[in-house]
C-alpha atoms as a PDB file:
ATOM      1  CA  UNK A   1      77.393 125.593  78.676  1.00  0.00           C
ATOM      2  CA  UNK A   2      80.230 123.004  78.275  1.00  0.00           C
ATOM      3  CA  UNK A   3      79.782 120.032  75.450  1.00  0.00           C
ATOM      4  CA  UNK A   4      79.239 116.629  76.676  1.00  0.00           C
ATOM      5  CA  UNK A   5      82.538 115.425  76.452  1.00  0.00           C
ATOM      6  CA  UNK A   6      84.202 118.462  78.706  1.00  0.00           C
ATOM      7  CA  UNK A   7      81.298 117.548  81.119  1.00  0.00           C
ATOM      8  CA  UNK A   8      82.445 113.870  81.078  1.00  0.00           C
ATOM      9  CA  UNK A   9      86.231 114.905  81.248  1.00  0.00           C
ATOM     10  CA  UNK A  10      85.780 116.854  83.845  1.00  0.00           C
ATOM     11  CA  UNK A  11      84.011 114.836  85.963  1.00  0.00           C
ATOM     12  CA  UNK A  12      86.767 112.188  85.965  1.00  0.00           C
ATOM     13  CA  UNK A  13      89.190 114.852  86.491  1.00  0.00           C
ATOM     14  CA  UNK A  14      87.216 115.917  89.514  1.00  0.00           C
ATOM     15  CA  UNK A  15      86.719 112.306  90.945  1.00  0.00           C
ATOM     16  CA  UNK A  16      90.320 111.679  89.670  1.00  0.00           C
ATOM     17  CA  UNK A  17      91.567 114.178  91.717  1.00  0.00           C
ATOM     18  CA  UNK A  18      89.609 113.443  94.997  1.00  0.00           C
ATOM     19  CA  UNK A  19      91.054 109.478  94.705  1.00  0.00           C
ATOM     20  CA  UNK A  20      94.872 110.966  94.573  1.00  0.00           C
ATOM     21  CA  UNK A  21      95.064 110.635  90.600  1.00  0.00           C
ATOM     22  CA  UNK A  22      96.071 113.567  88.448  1.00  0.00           C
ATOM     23  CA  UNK A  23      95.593 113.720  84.278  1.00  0.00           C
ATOM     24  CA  UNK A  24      98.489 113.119  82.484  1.00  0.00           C
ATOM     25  CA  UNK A  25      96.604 113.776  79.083  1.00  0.00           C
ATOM     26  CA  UNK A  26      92.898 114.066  77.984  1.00  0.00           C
ATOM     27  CA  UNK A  27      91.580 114.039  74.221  1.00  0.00           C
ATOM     28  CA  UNK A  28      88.563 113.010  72.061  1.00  0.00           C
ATOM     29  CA  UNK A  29      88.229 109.737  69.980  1.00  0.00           C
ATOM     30  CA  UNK A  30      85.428 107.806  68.388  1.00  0.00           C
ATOM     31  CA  UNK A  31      83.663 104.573  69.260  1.00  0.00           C
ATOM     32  CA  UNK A  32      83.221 101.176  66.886  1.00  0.00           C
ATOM     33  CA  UNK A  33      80.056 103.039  65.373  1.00  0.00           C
ATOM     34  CA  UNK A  34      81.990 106.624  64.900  1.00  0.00           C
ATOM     35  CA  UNK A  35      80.119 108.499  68.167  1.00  0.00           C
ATOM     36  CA  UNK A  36      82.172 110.899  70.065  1.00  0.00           C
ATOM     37  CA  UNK A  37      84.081 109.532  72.963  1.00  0.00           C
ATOM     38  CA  UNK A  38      86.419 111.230  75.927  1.00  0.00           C
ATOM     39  CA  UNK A  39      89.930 109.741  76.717  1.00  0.00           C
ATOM     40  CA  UNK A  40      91.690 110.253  79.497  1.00  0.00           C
ATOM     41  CA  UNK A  41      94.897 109.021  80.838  1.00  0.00           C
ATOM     42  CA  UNK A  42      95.202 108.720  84.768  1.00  0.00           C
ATOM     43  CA  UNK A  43      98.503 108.758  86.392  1.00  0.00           C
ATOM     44  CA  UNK A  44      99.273 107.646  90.004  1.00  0.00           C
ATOM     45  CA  UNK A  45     101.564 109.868  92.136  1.00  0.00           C
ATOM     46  CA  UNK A  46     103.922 106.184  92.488  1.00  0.00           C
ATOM     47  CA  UNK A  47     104.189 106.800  88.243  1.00  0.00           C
ATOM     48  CA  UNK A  48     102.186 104.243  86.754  1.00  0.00           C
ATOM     49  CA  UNK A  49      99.039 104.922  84.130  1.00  0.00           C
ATOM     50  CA  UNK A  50      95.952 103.751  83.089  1.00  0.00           C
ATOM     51  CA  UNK A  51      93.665 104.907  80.349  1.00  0.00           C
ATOM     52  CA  UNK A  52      90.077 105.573  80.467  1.00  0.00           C
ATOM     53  CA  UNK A  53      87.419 105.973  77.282  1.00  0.00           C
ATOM     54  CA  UNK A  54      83.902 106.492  77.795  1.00  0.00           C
ATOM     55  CA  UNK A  55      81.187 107.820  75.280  1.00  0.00           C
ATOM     56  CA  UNK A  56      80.786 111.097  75.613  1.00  0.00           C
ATOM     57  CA  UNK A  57      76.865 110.753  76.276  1.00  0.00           C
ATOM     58  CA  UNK A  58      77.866 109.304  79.310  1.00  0.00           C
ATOM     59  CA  UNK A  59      77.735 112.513  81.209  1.00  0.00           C
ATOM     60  CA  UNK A  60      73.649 113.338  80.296  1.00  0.00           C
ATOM     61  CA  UNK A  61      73.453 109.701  81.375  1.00  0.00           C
ATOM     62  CA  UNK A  62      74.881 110.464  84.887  1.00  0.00           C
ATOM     63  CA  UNK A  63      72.773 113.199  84.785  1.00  0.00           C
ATOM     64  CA  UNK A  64      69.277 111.450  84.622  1.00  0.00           C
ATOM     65  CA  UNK A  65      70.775 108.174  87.000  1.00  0.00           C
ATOM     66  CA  UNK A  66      72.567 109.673  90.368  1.00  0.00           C
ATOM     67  CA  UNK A  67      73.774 105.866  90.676  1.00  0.00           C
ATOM     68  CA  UNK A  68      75.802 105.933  87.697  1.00  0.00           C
ATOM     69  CA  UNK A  69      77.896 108.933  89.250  1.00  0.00           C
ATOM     70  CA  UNK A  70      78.439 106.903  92.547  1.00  0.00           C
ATOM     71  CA  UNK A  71      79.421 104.355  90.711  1.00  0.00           C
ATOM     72  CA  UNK A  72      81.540 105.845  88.665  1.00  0.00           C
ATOM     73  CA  UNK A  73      83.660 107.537  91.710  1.00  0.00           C
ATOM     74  CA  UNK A  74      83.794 104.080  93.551  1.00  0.00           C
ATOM     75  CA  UNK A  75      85.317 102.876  90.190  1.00  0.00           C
ATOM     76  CA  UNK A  76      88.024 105.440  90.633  1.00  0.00           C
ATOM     77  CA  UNK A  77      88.609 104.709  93.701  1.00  0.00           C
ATOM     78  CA  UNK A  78      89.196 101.471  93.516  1.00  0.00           C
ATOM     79  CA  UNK A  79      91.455 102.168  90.178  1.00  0.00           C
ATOM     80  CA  UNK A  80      93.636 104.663  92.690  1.00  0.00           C
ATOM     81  CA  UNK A  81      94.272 101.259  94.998  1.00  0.00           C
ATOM     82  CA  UNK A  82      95.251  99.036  91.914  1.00  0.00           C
ATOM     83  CA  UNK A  83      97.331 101.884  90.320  1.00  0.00           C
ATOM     84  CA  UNK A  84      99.631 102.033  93.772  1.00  0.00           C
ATOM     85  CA  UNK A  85     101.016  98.471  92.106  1.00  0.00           C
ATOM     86  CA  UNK A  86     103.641  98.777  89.261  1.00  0.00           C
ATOM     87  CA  UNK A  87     101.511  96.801  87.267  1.00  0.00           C
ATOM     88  CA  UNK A  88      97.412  97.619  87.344  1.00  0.00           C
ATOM     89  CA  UNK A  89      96.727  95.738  83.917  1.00  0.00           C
ATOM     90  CA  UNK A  90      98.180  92.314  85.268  1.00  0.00           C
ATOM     91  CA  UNK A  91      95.539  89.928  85.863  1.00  0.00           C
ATOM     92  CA  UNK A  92      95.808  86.257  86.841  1.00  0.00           C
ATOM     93  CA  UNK A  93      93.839  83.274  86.165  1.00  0.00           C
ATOM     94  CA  UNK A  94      93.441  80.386  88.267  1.00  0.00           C
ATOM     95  CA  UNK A  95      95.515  78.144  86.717  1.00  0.00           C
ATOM     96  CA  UNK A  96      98.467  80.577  86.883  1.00  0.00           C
ATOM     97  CA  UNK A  97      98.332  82.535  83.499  1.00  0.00           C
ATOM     98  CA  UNK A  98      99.068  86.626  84.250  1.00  0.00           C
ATOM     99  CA  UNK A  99      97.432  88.332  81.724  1.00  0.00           C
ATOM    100  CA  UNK A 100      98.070  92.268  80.685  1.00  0.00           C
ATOM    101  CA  UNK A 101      94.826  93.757  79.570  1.00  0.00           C
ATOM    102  CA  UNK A 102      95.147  95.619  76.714  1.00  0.00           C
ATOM    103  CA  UNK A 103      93.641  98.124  73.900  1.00  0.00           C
ATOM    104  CA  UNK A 104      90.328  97.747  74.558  1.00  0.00           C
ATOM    105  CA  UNK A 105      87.850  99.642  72.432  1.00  0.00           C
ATOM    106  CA  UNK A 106      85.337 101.037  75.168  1.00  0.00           C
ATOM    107  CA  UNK A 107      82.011 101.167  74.947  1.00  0.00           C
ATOM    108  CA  UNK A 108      80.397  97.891  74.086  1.00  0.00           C
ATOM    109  CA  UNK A 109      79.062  98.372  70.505  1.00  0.00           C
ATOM    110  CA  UNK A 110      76.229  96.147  69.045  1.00  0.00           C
ATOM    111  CA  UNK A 111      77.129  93.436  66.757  1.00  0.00           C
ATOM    112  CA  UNK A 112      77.123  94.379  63.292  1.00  0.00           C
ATOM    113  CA  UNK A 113      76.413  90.141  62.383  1.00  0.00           C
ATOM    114  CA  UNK A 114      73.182  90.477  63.000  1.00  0.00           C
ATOM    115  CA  UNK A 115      73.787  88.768  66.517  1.00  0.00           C
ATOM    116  CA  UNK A 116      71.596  90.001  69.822  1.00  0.00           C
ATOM    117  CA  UNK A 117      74.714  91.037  71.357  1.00  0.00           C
ATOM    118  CA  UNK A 118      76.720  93.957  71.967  1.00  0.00           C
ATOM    119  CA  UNK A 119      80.623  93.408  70.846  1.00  0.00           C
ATOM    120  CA  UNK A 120      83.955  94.709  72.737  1.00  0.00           C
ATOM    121  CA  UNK A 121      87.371  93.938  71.471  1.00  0.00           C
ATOM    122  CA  UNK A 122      90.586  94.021  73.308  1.00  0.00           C
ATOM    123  CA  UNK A 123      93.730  91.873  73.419  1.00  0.00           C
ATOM    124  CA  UNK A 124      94.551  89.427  76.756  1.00  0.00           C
ATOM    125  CA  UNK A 125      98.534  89.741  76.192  1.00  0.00           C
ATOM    126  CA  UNK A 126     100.677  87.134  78.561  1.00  0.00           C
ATOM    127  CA  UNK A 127     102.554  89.147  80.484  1.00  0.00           C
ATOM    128  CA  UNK A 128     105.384  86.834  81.309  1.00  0.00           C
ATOM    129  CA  UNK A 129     108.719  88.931  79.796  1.00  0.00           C
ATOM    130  CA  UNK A 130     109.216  88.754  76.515  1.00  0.00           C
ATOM    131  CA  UNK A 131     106.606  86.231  75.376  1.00  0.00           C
ATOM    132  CA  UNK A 132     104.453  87.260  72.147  1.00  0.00           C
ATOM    133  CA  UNK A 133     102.030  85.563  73.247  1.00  0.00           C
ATOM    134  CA  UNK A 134      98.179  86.892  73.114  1.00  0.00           C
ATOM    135  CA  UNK A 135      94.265  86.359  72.224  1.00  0.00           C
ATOM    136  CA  UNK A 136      92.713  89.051  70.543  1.00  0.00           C
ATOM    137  CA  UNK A 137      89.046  89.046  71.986  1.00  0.00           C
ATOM    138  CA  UNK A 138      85.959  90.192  70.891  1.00  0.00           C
ATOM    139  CA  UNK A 139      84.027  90.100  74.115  1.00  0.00           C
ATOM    140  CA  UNK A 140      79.826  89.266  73.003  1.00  0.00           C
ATOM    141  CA  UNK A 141      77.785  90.649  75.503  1.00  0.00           C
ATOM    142  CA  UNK A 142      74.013  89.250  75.366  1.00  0.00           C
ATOM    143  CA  UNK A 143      71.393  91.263  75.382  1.00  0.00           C
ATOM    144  CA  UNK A 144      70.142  90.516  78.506  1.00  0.00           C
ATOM    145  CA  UNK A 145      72.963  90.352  81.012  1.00  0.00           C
ATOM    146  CA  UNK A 146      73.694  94.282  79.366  1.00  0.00           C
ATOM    147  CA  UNK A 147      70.545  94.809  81.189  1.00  0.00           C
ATOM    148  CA  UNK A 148      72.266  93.414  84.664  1.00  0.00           C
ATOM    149  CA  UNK A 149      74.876  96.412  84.522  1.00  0.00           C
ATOM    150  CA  UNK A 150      74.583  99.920  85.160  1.00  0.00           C
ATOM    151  CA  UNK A 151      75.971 100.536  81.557  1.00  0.00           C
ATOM    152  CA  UNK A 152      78.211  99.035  78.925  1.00  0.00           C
ATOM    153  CA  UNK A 153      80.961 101.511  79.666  1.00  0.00           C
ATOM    154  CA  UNK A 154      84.433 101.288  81.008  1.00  0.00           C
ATOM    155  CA  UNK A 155      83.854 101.771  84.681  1.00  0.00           C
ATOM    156  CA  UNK A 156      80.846  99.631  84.502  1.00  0.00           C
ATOM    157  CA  UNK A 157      81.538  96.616  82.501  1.00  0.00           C
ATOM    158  CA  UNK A 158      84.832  96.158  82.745  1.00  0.00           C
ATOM    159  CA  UNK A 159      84.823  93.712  86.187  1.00  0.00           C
ATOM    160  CA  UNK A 160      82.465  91.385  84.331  1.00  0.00           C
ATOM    161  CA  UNK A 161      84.824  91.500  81.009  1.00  0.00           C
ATOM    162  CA  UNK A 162      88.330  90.964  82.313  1.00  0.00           C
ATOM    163  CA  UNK A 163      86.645  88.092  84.391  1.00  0.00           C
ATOM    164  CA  UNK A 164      84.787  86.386  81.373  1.00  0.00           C
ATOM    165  CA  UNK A 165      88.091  86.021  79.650  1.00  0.00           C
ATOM    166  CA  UNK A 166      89.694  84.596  82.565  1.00  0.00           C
ATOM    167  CA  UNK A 167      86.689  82.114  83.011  1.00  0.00           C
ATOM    168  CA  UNK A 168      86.948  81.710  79.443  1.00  0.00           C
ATOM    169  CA  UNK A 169      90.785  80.844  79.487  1.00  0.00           C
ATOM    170  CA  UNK A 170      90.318  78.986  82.765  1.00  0.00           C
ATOM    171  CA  UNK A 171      87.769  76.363  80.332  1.00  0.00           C
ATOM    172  CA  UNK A 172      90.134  76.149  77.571  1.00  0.00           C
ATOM    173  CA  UNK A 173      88.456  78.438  75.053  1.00  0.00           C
ATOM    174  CA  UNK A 174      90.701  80.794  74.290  1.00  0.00           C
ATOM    175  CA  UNK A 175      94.562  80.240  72.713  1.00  0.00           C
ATOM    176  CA  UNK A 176      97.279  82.847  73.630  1.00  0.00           C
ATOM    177  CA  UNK A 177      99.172  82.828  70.131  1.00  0.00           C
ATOM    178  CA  UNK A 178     101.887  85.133  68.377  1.00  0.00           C
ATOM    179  CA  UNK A 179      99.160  86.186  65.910  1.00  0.00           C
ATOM    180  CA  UNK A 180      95.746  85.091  65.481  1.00  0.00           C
ATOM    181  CA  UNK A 181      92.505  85.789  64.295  1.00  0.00           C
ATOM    182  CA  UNK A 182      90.045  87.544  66.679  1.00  0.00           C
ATOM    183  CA  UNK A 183      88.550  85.037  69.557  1.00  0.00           C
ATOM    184  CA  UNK A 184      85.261  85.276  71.150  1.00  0.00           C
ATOM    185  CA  UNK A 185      84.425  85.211  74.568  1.00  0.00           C
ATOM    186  CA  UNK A 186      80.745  85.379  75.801  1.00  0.00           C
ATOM    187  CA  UNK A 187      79.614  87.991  78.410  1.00  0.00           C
ATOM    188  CA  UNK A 188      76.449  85.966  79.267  1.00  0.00           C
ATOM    189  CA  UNK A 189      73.894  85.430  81.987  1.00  0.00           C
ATOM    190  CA  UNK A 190      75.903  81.825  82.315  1.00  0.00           C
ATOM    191  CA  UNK A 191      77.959  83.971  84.833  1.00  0.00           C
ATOM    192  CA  UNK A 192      74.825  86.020  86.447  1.00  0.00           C
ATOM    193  CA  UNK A 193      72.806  84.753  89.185  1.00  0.00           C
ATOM    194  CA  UNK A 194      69.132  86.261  88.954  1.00  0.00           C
ATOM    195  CA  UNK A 195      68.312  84.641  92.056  1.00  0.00           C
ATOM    196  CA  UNK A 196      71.084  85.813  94.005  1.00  0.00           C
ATOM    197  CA  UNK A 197      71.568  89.115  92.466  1.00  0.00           C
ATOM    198  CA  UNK A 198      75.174  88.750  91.776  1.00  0.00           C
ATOM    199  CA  UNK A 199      77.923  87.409  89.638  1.00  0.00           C
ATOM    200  CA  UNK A 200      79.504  83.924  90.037  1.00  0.00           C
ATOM    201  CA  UNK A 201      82.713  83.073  88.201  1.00  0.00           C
ATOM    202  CA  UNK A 202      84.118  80.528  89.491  1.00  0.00           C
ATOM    203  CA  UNK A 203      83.299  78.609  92.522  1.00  0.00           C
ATOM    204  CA  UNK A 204      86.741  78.018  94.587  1.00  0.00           C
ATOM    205  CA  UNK A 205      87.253  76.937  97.801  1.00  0.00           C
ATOM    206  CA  UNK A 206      90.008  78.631 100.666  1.00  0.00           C
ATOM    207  CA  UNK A 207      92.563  76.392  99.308  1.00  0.00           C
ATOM    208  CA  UNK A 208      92.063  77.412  95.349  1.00  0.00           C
ATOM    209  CA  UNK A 209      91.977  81.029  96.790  1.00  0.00           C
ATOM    210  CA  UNK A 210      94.971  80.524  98.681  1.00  0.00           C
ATOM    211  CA  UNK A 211      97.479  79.292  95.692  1.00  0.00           C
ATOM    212  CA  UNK A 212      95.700  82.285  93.596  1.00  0.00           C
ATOM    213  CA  UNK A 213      96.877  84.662  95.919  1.00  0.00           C
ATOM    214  CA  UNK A 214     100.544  82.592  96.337  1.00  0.00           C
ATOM    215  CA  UNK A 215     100.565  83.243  92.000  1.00  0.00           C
ATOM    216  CA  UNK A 216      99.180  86.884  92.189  1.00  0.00           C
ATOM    217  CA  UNK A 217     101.679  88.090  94.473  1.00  0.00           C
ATOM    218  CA  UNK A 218     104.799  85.973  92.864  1.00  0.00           C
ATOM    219  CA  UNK A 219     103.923  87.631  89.607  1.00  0.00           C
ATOM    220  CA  UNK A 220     102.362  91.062  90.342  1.00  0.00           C
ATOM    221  CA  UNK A 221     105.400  91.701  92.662  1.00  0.00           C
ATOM    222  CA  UNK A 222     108.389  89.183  91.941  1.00  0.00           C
ATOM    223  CA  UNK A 223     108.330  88.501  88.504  1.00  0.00           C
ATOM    224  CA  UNK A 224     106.469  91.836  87.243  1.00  0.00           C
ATOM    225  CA  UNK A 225     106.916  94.314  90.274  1.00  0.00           C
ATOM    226  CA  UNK A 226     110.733  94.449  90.926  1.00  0.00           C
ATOM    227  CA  UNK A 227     109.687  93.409  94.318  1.00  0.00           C
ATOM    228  CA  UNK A 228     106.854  96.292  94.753  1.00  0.00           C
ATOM    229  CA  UNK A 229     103.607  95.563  96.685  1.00  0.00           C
ATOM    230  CA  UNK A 230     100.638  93.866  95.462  1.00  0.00           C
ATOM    231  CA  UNK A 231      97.359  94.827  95.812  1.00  0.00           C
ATOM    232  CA  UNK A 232      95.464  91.501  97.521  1.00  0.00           C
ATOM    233  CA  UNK A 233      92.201  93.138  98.032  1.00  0.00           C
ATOM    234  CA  UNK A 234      90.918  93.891  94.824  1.00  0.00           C
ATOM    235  CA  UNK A 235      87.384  93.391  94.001  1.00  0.00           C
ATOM    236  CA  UNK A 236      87.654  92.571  90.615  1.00  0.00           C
ATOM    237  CA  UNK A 237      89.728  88.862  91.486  1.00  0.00           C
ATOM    238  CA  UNK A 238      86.865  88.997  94.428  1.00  0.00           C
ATOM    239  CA  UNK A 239      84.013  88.717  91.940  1.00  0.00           C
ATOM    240  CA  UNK A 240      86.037  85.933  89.673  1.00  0.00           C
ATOM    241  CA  UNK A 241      87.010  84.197  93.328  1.00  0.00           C
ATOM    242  CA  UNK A 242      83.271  84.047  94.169  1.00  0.00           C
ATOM    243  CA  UNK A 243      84.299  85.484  97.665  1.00  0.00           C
ATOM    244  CA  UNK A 244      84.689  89.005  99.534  1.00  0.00           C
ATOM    245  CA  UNK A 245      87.740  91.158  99.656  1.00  0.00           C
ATOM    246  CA  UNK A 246      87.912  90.583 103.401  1.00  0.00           C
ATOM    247  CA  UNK A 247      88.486  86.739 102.859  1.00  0.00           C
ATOM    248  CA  UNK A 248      91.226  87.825 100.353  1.00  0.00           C
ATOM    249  CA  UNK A 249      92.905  89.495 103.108  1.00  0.00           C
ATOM    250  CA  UNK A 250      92.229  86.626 105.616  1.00  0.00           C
ATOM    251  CA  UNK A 251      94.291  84.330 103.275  1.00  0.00           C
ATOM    252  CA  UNK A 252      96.786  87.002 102.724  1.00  0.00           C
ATOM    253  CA  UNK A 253      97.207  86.921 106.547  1.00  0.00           C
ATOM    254  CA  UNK A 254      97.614  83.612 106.653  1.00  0.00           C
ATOM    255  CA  UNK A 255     100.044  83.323 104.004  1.00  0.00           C
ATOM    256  CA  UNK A 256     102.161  85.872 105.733  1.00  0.00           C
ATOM    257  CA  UNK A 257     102.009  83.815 108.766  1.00  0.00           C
ATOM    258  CA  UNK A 258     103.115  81.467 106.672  1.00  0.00           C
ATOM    259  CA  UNK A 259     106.490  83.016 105.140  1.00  0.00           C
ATOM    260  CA  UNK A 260     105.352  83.834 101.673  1.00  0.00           C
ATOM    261  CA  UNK A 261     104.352  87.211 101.743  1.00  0.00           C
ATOM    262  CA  UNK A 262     104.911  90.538 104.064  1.00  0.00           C
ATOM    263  CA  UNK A 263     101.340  92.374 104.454  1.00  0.00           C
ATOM    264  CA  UNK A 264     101.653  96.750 105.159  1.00  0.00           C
ATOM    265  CA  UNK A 265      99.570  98.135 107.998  1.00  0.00           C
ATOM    266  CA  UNK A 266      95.985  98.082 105.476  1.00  0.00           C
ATOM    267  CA  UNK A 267      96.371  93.905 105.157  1.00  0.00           C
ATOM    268  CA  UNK A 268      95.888  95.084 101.430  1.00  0.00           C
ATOM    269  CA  UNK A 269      99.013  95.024  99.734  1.00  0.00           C
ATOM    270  CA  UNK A 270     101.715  92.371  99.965  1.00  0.00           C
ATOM    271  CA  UNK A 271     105.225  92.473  98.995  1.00  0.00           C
ATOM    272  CA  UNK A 272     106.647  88.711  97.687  1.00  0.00           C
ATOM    273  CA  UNK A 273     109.198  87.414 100.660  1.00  0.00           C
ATOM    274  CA  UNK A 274     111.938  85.688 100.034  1.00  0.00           C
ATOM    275  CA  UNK A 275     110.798  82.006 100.443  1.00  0.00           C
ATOM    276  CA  UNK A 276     107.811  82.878  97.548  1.00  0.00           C
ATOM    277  CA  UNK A 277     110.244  84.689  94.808  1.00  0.00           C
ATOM    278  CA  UNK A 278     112.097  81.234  95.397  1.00  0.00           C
ATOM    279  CA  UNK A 279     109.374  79.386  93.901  1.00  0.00           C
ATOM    280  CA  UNK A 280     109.666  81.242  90.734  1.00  0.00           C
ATOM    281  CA  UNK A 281     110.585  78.015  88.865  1.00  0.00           C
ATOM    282  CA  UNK A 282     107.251  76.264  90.022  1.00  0.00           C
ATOM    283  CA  UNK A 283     104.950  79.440  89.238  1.00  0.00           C
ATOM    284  CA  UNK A 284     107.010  79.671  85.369  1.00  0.00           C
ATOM    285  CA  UNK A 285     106.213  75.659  85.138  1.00  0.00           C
ATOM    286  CA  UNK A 286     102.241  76.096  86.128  1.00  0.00           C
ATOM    287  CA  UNK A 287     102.190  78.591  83.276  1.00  0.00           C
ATOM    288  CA  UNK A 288     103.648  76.576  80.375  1.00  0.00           C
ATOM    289  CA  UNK A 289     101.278  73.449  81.598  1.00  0.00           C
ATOM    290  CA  UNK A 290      98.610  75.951  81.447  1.00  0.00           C
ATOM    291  CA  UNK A 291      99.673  76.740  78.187  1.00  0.00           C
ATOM    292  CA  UNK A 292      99.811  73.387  76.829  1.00  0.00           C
ATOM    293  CA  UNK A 293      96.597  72.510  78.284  1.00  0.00           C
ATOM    294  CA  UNK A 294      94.915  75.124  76.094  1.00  0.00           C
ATOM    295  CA  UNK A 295      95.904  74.074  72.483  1.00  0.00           C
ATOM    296  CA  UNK A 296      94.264  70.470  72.385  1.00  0.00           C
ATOM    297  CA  UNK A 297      91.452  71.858  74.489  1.00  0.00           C
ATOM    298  CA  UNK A 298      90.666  74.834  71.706  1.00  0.00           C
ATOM    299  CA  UNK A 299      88.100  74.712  69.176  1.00  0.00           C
ATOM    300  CA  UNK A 300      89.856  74.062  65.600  1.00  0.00           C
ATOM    301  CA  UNK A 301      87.201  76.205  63.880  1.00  0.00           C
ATOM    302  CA  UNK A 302      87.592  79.212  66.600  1.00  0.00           C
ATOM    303  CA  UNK A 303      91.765  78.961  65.668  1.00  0.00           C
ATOM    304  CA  UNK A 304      90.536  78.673  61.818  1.00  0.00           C
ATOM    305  CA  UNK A 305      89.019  82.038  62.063  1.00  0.00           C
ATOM    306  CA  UNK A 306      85.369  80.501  61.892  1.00  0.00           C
ATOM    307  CA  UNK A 307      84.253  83.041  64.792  1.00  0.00           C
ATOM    308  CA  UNK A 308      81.641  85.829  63.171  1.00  0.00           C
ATOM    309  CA  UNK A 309      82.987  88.437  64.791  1.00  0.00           C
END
């Protein structure tokens, strides 16, 4: 009978394979707390790569909870649509930032302060060319929105993450510095509706949704995807949106009414026209008043190193 983490392994591999991914390379590694984990790293048939870590008990897990495997295929799914962009790590915020997601120690672990919480770290680099600048995170999940998600793994938590640190960024709580101490950023029920069963971010209207898409699509395809198509539809800016992927690509339709963008025959991916890549001096200024808007705003003890993490 195979070990856990060959029954893990190959169970991405399988799903990998069935969402048009292939495995460039696949290995073993430890968690925070020193238990076994499976890495993989995916590769899309356009070239670009994406790295998966998961513990390696998550496979006896999928075995008691069919949900977790369903979920766990839709999450490669989805990854195959964001991996047909040169750039699947690039986030942006609201106000404009694009952030590269990076080195992120998965799974959650719990906090070893004493804190109710579990603890992820990771680093939210700008990705504007040649800028140093980042926030190293340490992402404190509460006990009780862990029990909201499936699991604190990867494919299951990692929606909720990259969106609390653009919520968190989006308030002013975070700094993007050369170096830095590590920053917090709560995962908390702050950002869970019990009532309505579902997450809420951010509450924007068509016209906030509108310039998001406008900055996605300068950056993800301009300024970071040497004019490649971006992927408007993805359910991860969706969930920090407050809004469905379908009125994502209603306002990319618009837009491309509109001149900005050209949309392929899915309305899912848009490619930057002409009249958008010449606003690249507007979309560089939003970013450095962004910028500047988060120094004053940030907590002197957080920037002091005062953050128990």
């Amino acid at each position: 009978m195979p070990t856990a983490s060959h029954s893990i392994s190959h169970l991405i591999q399988e799903l990998a394979a069935k969402a048009n991914l292939t495995v460039a390379g696949a290995g073993a590694g430890t968690d925070f707390t020193g238990a076994p984990t499976a890495k993989l790293q995916l590769k899309s048939a356009g070239g670009t790569s994406h790295s998966i870590e998961t513990s390696e008990a998550l496979s006896a897990e999928i075995e008691k909870r069919e949900s977790l495997g369903e979920e766990l295929k839709t999450y490669l799914q989805m990854l195959a649509k964001r991996m047909q962009t040169p750039r699947p790590d690039v986030f942006v915020t609201l106000h404009g930032l694009p952030l590269s997601m990076q080195q992120f120690s998965w799974p959650y672990h719990r906090s070893t302060s004493g804190a109710d919480s579990f603890i992820l770290h990771g680093i939210a680099q700008l990705a504007e060319p040649g800028s140093l600048l980042h926030a190293k995170v340490a992402a404190s999940l509460t006990v009780t929105f862990a029990e909201v998600l499936p699991a604190l793994e990867q494919p299951y938590a990692e929606a909720v993450t990259f969106n609390a640190i653009r919520k968190t960024l989006d308030l002013g709580q975070l700094e993007l510095l050369k170096s830095g101490n590590r920053q917090p950023v709560p995962v908390s029920t702050r950002y869970y509706s019990f009532r309505q069963q579902r997450f809420i971010f951010s509450e924007t209207d068509e016209a906030k949704r509108k310039e998001f898409v406008r900055a996605k699509v300068f950056w993800t395809s301009t300024r970071l995807g040497e004019g490649k198509p971006s992927w408007i539809a993805d359910p991860y800016d969706a969930q920090y949106l407050d809004c469905s992927t379908d009125d994502l690509r209603k306002i990319a339709v618009e837009l491309a009414n509109e001149g900005w963008m050209t949309l392929d025959s899915s309305r899912e991916y848009a490619t930057a026209s002409v009249k958008l890549s010449a606003q690249a001096d507007g979309f560089v200024k939003q970013t450095e008043s962004a910028l500047a808007l988060l120094k004053p705003r940030f907590n002197e003890d957080m920037r002091a190193g005062h953050t128990n993490m």
